[in-house]
Protein backbone atom coordinates (compact mmCIF):
# COMPACT_ATOMS: atom_id res chain seq x y z
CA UNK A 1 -12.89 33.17 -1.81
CA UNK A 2 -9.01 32.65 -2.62
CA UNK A 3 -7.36 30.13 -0.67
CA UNK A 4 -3.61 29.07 -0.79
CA UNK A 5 -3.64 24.95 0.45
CA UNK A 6 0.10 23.32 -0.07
CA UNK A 7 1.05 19.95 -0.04
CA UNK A 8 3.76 17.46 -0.12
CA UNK A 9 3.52 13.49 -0.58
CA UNK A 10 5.74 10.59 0.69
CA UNK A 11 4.25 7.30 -0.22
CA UNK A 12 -0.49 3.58 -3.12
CA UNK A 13 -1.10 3.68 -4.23
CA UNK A 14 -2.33 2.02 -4.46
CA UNK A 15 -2.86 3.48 -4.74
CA UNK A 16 -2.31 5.10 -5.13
CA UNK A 17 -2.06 4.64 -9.62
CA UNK A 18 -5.27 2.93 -8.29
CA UNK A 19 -6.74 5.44 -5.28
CA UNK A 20 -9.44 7.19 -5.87
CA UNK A 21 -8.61 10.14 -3.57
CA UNK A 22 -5.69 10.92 -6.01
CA UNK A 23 -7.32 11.52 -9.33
CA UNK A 24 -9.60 14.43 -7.54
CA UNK A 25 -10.01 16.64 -4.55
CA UNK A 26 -12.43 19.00 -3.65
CA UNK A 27 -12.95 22.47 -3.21
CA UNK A 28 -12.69 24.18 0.76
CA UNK A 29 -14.74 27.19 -0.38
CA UNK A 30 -17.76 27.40 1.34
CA UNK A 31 -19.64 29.91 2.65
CA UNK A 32 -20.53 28.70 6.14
CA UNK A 33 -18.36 26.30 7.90
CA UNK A 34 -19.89 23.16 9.57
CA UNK A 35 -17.39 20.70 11.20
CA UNK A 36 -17.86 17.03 10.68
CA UNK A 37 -19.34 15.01 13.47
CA UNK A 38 -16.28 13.89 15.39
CA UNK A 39 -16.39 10.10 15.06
CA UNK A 40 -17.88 8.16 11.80
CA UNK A 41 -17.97 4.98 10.18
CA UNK A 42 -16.99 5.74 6.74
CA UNK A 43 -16.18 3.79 4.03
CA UNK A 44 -14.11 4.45 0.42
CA UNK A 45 -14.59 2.18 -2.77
CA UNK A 46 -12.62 2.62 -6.11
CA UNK A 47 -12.69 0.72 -9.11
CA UNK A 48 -10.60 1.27 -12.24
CA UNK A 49 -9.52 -0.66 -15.59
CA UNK A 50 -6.34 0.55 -17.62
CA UNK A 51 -4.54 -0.66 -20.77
CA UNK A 52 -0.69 -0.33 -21.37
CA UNK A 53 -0.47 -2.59 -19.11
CA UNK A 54 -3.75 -4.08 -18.73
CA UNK A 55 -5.27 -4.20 -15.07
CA UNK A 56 -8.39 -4.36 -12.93
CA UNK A 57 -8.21 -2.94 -9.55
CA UNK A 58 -11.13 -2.47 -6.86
CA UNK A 59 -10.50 -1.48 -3.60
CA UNK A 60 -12.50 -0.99 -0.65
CA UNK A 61 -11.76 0.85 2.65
CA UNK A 62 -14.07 0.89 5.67
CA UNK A 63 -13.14 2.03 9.46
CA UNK A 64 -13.33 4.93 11.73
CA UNK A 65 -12.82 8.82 10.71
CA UNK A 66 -12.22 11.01 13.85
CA UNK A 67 -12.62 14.97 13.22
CA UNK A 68 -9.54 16.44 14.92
CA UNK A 69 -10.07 20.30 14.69
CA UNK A 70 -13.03 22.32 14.22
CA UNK A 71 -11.08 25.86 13.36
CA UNK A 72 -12.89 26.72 10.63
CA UNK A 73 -9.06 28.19 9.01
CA UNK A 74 -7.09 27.66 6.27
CA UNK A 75 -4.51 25.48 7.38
CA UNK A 76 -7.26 23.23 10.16
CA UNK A 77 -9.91 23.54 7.76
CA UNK A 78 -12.03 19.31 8.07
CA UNK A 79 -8.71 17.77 9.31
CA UNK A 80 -9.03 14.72 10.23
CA UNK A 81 -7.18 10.63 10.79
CA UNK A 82 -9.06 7.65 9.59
CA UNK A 83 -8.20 3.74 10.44
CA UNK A 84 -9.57 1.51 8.40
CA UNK A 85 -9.44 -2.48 7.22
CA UNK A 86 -8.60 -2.26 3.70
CA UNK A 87 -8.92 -5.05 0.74
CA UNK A 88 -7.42 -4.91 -2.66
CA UNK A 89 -9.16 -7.54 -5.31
CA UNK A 90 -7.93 -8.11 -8.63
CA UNK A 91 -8.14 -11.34 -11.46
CA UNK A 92 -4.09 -11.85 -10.81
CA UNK A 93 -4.18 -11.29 -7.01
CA UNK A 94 -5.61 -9.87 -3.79
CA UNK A 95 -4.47 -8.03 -0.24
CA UNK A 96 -5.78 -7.80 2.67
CA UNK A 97 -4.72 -5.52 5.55
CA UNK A 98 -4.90 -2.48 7.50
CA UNK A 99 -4.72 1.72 6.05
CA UNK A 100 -4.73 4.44 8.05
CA UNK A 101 -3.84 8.22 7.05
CA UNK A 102 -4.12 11.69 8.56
CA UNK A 103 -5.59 14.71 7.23
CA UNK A 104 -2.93 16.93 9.95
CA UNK A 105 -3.18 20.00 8.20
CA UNK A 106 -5.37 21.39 5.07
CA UNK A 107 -2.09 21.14 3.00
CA UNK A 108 -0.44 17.85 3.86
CA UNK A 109 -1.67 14.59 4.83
CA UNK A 110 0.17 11.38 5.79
CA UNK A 111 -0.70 7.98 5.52
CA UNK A 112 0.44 4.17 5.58
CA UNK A 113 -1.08 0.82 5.02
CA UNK A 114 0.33 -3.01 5.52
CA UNK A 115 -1.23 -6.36 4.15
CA UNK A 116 -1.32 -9.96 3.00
CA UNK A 117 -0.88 -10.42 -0.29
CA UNK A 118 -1.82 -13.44 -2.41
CA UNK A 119 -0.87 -14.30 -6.09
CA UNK A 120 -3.11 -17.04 -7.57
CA UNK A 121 -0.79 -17.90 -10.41
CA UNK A 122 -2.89 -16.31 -12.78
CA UNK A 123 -2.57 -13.72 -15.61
CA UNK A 124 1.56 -14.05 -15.78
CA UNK A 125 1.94 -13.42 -12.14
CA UNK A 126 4.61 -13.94 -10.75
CA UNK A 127 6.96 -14.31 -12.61
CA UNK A 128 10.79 -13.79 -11.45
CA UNK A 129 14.27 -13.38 -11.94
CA UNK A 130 17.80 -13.34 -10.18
CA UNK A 131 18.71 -9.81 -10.85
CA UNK A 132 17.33 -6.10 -12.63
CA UNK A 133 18.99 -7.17 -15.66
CA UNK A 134 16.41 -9.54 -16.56
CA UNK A 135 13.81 -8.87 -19.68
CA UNK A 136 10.32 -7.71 -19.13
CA UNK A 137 8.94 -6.68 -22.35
CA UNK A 138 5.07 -8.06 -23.02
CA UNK A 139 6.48 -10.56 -25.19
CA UNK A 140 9.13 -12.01 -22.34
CA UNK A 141 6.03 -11.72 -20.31
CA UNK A 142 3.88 -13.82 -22.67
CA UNK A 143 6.48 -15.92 -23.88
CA UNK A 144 7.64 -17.24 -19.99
CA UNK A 145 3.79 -17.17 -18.43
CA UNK A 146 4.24 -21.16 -18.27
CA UNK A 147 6.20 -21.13 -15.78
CA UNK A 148 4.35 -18.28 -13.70
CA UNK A 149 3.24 -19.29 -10.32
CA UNK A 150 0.91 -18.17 -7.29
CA UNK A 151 2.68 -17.22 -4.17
CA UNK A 152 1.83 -15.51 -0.75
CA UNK A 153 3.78 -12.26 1.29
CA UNK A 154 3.39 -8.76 2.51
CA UNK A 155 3.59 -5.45 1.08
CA UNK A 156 3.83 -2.26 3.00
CA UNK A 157 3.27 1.66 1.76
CA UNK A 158 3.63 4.92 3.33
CA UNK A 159 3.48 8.63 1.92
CA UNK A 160 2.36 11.00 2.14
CA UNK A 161 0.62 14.71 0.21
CA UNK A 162 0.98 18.00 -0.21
CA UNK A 163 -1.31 20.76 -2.55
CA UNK A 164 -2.03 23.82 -2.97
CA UNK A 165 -5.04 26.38 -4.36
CA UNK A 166 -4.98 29.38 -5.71
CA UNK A 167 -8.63 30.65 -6.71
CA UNK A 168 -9.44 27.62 -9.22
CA UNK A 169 -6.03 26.36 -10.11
CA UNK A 170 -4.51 23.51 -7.90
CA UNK A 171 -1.34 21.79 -7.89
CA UNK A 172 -0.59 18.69 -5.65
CA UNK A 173 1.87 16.51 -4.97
CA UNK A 174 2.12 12.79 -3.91
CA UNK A 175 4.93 10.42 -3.00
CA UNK A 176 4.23 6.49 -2.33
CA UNK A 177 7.55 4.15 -0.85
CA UNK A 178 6.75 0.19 -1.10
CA UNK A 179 8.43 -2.72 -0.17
CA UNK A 180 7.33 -6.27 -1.05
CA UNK A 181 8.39 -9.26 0.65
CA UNK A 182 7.11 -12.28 -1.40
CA UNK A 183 8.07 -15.74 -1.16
CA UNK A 184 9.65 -16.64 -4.44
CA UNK A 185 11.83 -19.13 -5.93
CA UNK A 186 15.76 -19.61 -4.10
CA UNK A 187 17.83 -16.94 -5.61
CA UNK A 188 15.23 -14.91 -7.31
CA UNK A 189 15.19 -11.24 -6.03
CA UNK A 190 13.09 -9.62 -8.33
CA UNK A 191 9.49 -9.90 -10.17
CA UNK A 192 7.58 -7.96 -12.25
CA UNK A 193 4.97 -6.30 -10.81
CA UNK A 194 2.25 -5.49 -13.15
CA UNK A 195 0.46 -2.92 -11.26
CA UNK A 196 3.83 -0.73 -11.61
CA UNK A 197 4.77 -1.90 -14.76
CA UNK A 198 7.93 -2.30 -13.44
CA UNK A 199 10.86 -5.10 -12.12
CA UNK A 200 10.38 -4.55 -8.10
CA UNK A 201 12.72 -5.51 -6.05
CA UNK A 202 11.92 -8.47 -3.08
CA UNK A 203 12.70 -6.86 0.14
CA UNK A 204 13.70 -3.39 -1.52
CA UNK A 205 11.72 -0.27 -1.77
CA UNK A 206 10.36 1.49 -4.19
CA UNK A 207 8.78 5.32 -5.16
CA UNK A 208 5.84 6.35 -6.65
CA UNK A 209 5.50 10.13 -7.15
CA UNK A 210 2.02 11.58 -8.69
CA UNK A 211 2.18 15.26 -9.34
CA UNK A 212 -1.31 17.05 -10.58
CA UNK A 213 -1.87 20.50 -11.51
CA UNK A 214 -5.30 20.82 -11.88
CA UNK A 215 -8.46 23.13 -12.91
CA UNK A 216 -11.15 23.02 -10.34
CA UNK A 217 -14.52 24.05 -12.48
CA UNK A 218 -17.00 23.33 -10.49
CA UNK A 219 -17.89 19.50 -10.41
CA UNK A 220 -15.36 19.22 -13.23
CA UNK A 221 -11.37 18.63 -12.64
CA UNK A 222 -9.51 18.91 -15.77
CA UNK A 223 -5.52 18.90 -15.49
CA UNK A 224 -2.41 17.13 -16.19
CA UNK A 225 -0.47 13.95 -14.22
CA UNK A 226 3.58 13.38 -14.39
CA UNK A 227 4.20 10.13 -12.99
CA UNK A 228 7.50 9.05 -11.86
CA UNK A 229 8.91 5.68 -10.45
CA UNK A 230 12.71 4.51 -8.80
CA UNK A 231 14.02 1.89 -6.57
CA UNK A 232 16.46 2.45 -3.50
CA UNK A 233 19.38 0.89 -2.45
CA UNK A 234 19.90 -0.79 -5.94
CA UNK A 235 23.91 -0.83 -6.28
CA UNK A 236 23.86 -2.84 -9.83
CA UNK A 237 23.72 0.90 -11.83
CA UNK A 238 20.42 -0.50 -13.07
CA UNK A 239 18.28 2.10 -10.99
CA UNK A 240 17.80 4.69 -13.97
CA UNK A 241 17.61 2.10 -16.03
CA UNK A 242 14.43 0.89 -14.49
CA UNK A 243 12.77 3.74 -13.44
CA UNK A 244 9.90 5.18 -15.86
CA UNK A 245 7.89 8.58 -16.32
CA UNK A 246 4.74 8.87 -17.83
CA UNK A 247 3.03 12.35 -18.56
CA UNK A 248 -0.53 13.34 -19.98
CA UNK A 249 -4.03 14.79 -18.92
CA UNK A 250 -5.92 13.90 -15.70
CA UNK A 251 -10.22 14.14 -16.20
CA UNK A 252 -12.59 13.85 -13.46
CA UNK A 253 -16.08 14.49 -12.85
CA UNK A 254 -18.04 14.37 -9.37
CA UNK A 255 -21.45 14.05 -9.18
CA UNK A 256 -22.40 15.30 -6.10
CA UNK A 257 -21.13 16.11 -2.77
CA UNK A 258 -23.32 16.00 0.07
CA UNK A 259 -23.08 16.64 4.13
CA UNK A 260 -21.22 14.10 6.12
CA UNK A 261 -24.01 11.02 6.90
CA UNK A 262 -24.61 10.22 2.95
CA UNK A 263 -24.20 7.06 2.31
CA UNK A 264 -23.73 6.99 -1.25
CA UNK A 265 -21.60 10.76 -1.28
CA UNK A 266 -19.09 11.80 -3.80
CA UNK A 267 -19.09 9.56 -6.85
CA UNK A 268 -16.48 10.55 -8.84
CA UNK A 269 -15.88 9.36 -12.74
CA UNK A 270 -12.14 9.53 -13.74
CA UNK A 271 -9.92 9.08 -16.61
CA UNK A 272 -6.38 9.51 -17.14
CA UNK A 273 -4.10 9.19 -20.29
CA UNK A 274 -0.55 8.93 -20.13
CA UNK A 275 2.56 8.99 -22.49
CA UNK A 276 5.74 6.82 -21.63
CA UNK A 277 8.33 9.54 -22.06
CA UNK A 278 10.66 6.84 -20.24
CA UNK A 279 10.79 2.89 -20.14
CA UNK A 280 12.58 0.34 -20.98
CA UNK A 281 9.96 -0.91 -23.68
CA UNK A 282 7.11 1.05 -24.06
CA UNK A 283 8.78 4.70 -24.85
CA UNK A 284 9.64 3.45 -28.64
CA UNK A 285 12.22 0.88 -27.74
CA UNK A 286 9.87 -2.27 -28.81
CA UNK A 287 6.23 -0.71 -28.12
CA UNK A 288 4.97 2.44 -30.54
CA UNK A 289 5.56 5.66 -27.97
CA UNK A 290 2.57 7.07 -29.17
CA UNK A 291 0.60 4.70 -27.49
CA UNK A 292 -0.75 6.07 -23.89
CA UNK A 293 -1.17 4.19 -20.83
CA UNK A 294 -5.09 4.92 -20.35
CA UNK A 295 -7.10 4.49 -17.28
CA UNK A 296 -10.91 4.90 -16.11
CA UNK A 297 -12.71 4.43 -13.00
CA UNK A 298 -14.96 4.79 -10.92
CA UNK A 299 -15.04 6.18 -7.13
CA UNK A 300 -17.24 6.94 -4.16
CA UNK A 301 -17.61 7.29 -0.29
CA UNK A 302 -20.01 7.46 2.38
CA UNK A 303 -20.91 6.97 6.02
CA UNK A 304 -22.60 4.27 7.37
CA UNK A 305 -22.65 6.01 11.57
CA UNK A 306 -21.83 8.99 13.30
CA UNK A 307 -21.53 10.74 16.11
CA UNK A 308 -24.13 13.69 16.81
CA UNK A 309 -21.31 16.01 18.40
């Protein structure tokens, strides 16, 4: 069956670079149509390593999924809103908070998340500076870790997605805005946050967009992954400076995927490579451009109640 699905994406991030739901998504094609139960406890869990920069991410979801159409169409086809708690563990740092996103129509979804974030001092984090001018190279990194310290705030995301199928090929689209608040040293107004690779801005935003085109052969995606980052409202002229885009080939593999009730459902393996065609350091100014930013994880759902309607 041939299927167009479109989609458009304003927001984490993770996840996003870290969600789970972003390195794959499924086929709609089936042959008989079985809504979800209306209400279930479900729960997400992603875990993923990458070099250039190095980071360890795992991050668990779990709250309540509400069906809210059973057309069995195109454009209503398993829509659905989920609410969940939602906590983000790492060696450098952890958040806690709340996630909740919207399945409103087969070709875009919505969602947002807020949350406590804690910095244990650890790994080079945080480390901060007056203004976007300031160095942050691995070496500045390494060489000013001393004076790195732990330190507590907030960080909200919202986005959204849009994709699209035709017959096996898929392209998708995903935009992440974020805005820290952190508590950092008198006159500092930016830090480098590791998990963009990137100066961010204390009480700015900033944009993640993912965009995938994508084979879908049977459990197998295989595709390729621009990624592109900016800051808003940054009147210095420093904003293209800063902002980076890595390109290269997206891999994932899922196991299984099995009716709604499965508590172990959808374990997906994932790996993603990516060239720096623009940063500050690691596009040839002072790091090799041929080396890739590479990431692998590992992903899966499930439900642990449900309705019976």
């Amino acid at each position: 069956m041939w299927g167009l699905l479109f989609c458009l994406l304003a927001a984490n991030a993770q996840d996003r670079g870290a969600r789970a739901e972003d390195a794959t998504f499924g086929d709609d094609d089936h042959e008989t149509y079985e809504p979800a139960p209306r209400d279930r406890l479900y729960f997400t869990n992603a875990t993923f390593a990458r070099v250039n920069p190095l980071g360890f991410v795992d991050l668990y979801r779990i709250g309540w999924r509400r069906r809210l159409s059973t057309k069995d169409s195109v454009l209503f086809h398993d829509t659905y809103s989920f609410v969940s708690a939602e906590v983000m563990a790492t060696p450098a740092y952890s958040r806690v908070g709340i996630f909740a996103e919207a399945q409103v129509l087969a070709i875009l979804r919505v969602f947002a998340s807020y949350s406590a974030v804690a910095y244990y001092g650890t790994f080079d984090q945080v480390l901060s500076w007056p203004g976007p001018d300031a160095r942050y190279s691995d070496q500045t990194i390494e060489a000013e870790g001393e004076r790195a310290s732990g330190t507590l705030g907030t960080v909200f995301t919202a986005g959204g997605t849009l994709r699209a199928a035709v017959g096996p090929i898929a392209v998708r689209s995903t935009l992440s805005l974020t805005r820290y608040d952190l508590d950092l040293p008198d006159g500092d107004t930016y830090f480098y946050d590791q998990y963009w690779d990137r100066l961010a801005p204390d009480g700015g935003w900033m944009a993640l967009n993912d965009a995938d085109v994508l084979a879908l052969l049977g459990n197998a995606r295989v595709g390729v992954r621009h990624t592109f980052t900016d800051e808003f409202g940054n009147d210095s002229g420093e904003d293209s400076a800063l902002s980076t885009h890595r390109l290269g080939p997206l891999l994932a593999w899922q196991f299984h995927d099995k009716k709604p009730g499965t508590k172990f459902n959808q374990p997906t393996a994932f790996l993603v490579a990516q060239w720096w065609l623009q940063h500050p350091y690691r596009a040839g100014a002072e790091q090799p451009q041929a080396l890739p930013l590479i990431a692998a994880g590992f992903a899966f759902n499930g439900d642990l109640a449900m309705s019976k309607d």
